[in-house]
N, C-alpha and C. Protein backbone atom coordinates (compact mmCIF):
# COMPACT_ATOMS: atom_id res chain seq x y z
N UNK A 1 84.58 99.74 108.25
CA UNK A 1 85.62 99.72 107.22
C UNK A 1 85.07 99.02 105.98
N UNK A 2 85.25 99.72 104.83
CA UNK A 2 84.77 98.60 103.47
C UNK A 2 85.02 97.56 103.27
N UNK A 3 84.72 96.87 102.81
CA UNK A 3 85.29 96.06 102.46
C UNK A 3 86.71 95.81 101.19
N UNK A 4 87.61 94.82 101.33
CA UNK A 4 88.88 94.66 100.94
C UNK A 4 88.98 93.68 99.83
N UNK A 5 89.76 93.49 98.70
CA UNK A 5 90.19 92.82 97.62
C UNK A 5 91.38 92.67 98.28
N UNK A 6 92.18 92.10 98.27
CA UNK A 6 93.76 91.28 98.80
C UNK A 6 94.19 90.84 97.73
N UNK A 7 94.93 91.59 96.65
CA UNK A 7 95.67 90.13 96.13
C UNK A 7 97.35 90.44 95.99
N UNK A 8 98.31 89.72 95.01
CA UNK A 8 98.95 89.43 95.30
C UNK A 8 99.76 90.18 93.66
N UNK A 9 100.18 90.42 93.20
CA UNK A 9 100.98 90.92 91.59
C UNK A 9 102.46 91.36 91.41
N UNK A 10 103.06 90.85 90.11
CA UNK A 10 104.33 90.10 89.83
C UNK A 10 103.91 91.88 88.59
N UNK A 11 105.35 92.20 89.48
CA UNK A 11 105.64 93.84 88.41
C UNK A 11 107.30 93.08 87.78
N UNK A 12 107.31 92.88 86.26
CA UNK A 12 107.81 92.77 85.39
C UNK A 12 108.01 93.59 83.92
N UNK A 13 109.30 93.90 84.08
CA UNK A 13 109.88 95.29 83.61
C UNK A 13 110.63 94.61 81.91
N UNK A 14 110.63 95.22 81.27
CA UNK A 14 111.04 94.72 79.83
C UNK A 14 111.11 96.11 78.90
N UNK A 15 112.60 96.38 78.94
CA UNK A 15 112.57 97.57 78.05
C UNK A 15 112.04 99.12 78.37
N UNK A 16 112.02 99.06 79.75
CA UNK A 16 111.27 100.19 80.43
C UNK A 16 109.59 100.15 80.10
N UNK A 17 109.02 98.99 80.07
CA UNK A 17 107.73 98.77 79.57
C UNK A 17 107.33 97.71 80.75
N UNK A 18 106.45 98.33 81.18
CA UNK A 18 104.94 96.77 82.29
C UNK A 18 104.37 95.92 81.80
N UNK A 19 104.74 95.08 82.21
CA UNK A 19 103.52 93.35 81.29
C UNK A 19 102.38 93.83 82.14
N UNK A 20 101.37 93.82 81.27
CA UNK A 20 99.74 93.61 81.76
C UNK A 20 98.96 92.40 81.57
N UNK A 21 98.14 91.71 81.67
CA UNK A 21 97.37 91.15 80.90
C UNK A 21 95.89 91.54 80.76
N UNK A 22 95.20 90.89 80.08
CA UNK A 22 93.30 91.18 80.35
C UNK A 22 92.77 90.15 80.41
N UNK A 23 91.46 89.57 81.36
CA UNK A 23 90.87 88.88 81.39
C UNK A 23 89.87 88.95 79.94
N UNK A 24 89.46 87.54 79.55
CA UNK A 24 88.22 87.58 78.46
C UNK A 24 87.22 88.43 78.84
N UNK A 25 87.11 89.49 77.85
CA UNK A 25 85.33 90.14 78.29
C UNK A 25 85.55 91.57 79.04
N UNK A 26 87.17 91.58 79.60
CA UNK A 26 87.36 92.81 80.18
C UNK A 26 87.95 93.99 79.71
N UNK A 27 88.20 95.03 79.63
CA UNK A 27 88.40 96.42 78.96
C UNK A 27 89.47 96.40 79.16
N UNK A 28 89.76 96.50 80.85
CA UNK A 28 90.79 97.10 81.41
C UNK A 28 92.14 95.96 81.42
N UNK A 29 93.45 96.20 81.43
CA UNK A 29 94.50 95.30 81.67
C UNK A 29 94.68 95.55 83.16
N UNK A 30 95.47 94.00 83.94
CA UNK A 30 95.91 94.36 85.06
C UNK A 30 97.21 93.58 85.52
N UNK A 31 97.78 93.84 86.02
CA UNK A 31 98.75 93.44 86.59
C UNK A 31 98.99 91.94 86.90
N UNK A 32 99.80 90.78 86.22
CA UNK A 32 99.61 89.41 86.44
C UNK A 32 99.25 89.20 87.96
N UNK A 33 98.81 88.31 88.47
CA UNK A 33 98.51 87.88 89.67
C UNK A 33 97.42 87.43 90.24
N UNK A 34 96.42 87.72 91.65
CA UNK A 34 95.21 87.27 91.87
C UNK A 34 95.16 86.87 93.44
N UNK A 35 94.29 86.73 93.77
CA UNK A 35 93.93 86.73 95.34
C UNK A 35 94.90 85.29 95.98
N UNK A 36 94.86 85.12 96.98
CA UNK A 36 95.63 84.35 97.73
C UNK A 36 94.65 83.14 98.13
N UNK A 37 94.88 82.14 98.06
CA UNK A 37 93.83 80.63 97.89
C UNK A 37 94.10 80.08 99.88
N UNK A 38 93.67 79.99 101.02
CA UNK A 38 93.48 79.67 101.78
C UNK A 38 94.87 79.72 102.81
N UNK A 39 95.24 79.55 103.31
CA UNK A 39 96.95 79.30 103.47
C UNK A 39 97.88 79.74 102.74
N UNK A 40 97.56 80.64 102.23
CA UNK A 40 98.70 80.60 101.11
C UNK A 40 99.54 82.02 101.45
N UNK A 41 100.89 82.10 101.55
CA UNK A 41 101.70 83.18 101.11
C UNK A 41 101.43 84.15 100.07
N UNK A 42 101.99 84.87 100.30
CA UNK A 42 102.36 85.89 99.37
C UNK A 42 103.10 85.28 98.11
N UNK A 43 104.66 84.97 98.32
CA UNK A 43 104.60 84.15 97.67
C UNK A 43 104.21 82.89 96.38
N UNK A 44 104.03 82.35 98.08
CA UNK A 44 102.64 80.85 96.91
C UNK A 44 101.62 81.22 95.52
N UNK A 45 101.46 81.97 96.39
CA UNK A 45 100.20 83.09 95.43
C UNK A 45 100.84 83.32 94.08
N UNK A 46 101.55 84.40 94.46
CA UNK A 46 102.51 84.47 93.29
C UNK A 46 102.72 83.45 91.92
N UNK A 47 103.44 82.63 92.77
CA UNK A 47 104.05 81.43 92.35
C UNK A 47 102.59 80.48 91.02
N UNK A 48 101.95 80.66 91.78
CA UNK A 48 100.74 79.95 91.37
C UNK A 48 99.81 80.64 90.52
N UNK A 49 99.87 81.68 90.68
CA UNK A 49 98.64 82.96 89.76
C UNK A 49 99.73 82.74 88.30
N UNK A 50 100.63 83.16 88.66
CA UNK A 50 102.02 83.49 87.39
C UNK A 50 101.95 81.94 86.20
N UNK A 51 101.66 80.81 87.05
CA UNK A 51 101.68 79.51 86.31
C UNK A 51 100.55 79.55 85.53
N UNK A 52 99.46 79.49 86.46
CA UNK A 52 97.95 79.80 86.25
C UNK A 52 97.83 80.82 84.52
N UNK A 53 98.10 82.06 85.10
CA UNK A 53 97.65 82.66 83.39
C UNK A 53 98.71 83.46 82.90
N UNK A 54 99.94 83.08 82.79
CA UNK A 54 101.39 82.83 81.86
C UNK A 54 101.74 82.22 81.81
N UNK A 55 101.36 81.13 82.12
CA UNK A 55 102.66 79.98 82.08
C UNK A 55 103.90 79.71 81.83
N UNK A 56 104.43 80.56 83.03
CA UNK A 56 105.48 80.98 83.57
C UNK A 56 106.20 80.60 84.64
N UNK A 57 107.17 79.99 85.43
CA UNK A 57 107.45 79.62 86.32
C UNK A 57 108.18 80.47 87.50
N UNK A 58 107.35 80.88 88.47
CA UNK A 58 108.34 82.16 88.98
C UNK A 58 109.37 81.26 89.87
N UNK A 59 110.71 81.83 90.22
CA UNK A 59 111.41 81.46 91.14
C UNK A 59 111.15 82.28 92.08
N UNK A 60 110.29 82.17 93.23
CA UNK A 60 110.79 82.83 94.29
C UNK A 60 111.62 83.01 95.05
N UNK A 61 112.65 82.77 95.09
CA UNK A 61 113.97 82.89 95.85
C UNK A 61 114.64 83.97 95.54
N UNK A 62 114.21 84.74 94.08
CA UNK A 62 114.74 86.01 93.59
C UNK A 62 113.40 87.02 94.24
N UNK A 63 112.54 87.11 94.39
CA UNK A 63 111.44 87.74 94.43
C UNK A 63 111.88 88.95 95.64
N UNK A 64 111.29 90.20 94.87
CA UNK A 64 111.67 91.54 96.08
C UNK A 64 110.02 91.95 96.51
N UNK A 65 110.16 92.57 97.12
CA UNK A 65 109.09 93.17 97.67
C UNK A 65 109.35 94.96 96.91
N UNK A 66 108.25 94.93 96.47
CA UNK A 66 108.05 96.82 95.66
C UNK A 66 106.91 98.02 96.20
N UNK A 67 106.25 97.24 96.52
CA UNK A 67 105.37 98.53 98.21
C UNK A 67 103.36 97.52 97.79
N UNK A 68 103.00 98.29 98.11
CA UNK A 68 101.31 97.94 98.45
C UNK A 68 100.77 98.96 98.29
N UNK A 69 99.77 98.87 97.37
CA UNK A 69 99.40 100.04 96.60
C UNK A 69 97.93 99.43 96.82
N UNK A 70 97.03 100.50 97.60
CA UNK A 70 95.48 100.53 97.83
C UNK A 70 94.33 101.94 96.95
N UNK A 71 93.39 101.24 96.50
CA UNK A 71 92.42 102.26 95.80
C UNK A 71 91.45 101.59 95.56
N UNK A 72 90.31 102.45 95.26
CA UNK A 72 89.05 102.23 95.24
C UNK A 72 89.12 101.51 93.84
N UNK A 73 87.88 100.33 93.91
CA UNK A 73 87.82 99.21 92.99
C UNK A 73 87.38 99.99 91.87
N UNK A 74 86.99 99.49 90.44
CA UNK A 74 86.68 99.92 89.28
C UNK A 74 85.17 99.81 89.79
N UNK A 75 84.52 101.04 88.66
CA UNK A 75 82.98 100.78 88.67
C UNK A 75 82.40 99.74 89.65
N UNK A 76 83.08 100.13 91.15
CA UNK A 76 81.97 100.50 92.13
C UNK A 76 81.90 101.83 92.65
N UNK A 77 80.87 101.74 93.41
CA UNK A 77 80.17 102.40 94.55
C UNK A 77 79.98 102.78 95.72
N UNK A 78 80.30 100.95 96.23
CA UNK A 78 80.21 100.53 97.64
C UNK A 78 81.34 100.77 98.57
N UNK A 79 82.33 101.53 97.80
CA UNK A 79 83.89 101.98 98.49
C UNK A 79 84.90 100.68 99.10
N UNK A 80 84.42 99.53 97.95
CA UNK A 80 85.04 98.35 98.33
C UNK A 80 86.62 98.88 97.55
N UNK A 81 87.63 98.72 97.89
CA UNK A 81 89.14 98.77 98.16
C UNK A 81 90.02 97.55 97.46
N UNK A 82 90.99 97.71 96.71
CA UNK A 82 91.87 96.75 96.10
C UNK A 82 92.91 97.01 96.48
N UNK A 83 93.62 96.60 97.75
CA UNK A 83 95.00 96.20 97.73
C UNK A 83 95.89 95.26 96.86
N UNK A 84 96.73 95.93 96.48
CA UNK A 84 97.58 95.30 95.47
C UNK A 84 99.23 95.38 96.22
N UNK A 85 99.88 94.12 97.08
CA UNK A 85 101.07 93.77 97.27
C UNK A 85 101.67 93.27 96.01
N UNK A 86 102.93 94.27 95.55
CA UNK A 86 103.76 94.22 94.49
C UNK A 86 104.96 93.36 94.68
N UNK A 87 105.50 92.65 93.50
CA UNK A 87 106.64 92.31 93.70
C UNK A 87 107.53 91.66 92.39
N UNK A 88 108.81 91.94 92.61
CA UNK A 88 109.51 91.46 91.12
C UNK A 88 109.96 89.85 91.69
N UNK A 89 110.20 89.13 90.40
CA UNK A 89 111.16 87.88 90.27
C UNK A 89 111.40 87.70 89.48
N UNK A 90 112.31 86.76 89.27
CA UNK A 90 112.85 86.12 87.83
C UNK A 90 112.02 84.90 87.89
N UNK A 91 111.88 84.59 86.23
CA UNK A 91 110.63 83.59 85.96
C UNK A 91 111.63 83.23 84.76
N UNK A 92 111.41 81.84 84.35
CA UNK A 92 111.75 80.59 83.20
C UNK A 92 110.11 80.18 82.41
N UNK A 93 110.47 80.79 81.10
CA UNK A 93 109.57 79.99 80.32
C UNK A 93 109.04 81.09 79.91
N UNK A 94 108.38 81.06 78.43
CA UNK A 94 107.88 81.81 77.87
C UNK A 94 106.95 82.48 78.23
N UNK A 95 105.81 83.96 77.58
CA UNK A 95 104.89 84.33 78.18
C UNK A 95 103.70 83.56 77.52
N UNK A 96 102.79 82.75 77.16
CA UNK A 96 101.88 82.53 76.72
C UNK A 96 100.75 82.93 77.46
N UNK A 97 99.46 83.56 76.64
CA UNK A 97 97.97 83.49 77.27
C UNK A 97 97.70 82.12 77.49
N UNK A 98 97.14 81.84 78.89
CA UNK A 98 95.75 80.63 79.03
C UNK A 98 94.60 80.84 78.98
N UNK A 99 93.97 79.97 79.20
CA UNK A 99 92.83 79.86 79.46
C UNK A 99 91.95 81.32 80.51
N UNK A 100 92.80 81.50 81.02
CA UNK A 100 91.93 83.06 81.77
C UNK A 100 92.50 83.94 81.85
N UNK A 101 93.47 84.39 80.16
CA UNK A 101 93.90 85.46 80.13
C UNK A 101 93.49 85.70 78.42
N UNK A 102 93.03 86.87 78.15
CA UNK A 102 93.12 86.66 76.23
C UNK A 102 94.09 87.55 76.10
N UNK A 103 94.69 88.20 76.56
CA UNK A 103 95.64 89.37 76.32
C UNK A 103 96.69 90.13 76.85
N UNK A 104 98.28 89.56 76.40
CA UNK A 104 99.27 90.45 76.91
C UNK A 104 100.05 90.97 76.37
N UNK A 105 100.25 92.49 76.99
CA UNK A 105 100.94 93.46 76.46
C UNK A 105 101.80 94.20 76.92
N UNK A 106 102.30 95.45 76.32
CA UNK A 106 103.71 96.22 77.61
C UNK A 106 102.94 97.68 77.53
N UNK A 107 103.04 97.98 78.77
CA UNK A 107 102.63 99.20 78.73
C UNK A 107 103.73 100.13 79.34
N UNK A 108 103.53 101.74 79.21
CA UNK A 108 104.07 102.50 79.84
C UNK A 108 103.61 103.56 80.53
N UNK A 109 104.24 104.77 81.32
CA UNK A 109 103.35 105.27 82.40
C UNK A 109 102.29 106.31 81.54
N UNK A 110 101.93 106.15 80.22
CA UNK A 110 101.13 107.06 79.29
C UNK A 110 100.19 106.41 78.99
N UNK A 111 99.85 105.12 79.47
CA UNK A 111 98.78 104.14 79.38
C UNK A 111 98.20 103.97 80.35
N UNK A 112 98.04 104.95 81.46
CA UNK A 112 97.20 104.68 82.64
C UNK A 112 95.91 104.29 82.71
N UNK A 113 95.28 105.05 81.16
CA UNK A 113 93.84 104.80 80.92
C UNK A 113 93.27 102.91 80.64
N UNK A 114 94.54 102.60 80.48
CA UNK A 114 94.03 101.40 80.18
C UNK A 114 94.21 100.54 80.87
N UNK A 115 94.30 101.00 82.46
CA UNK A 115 94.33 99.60 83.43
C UNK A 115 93.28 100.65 84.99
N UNK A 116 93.35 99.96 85.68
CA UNK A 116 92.41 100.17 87.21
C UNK A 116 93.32 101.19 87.71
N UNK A 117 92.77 101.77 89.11
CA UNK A 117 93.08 102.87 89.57
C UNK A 117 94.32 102.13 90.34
N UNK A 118 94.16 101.29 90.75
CA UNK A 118 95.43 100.71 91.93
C UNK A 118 96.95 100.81 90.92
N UNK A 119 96.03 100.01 90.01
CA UNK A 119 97.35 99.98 88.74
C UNK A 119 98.29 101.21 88.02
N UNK A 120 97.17 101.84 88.43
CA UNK A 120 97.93 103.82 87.77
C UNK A 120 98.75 104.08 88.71
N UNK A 121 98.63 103.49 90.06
CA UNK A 121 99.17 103.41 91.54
C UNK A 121 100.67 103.14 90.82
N UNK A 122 100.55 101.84 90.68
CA UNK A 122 101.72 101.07 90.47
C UNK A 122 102.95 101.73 89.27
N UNK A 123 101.63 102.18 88.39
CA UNK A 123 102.68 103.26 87.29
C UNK A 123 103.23 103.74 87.67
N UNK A 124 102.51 105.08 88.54
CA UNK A 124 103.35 106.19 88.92
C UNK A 124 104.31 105.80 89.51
N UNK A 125 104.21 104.82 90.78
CA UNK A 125 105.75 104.77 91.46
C UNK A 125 106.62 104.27 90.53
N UNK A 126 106.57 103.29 89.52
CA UNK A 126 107.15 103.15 88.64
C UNK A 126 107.89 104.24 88.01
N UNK A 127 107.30 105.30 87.23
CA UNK A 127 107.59 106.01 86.63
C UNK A 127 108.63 107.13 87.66
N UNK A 128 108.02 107.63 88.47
CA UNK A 128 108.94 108.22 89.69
C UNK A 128 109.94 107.39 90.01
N UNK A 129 110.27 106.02 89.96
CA UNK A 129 111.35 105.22 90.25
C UNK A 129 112.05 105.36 88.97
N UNK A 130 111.59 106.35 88.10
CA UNK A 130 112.32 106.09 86.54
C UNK A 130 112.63 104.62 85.97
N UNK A 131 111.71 104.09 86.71
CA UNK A 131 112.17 102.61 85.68
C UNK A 131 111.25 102.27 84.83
N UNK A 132 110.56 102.99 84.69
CA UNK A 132 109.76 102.88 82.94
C UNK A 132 109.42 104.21 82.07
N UNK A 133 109.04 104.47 81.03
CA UNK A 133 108.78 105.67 80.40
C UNK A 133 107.43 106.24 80.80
């Protein structure tokens, strides 16, 4: 079996539009979030990626579950795999970039080109859920 990416991403809806962000140095936007740190929940993860590069405070106690969306990583080769477990919450506090984000924006399902294959994942059901354009 290939090997696996695991992480964890906060789908936030605004106007029928997806928050993305981009790492410094990277092309592509992706979905707030990031791998899971030792022990950690789903959740936690969450909770902590969202602080980390929005500084944002999620409440998890609102948080749904929206499906798990798997595809082959960007510019590889090696048929290494990115699972992406989705999920909404309500969050307090503004969106600001940190330190390991330079860029956020709203996208819609006509911007596929500008995020990873898992993420076009996430569009489409989006878009088939009609909850974005």
């Amino acid at each position: 079996m290939p090997d696996l990416i695991d992480k964890i991403a906060w789908i936030h809806l605004e106007q029928r539009r997806l928050l993305v962000a981009r790492n410094a140095g990277r092309e592509r936007f992706y979905l707030p979030g990031g791998k899971r740190e030792a022990g950690e929940s789903d959740l936690e993860t969450l909770v902590r990626e969202l602080e980390e590069e929005l500084t944002v405070v999620v409440d998890p106690g609102t948080a749904a579950y929206v499906g798990t969306f798997e595809a082959l990583a960007d510019a590889r080769t090696d048929g290494l795999v990115v699972r992406l477990t989705c999920y909404t919450a309500s969050h307090s506090g503004p969106f600001a970039v940190s330190r390991e984000i330079d860029e956020i924006t709203w996208i819609t399902s006509a911007d596929g080109d500008r995020v990873s294959a898992v993420d076009r994942l996430v569009l489409a059901h989006l878009r088939d859920a009609d909850l974005i354009d």
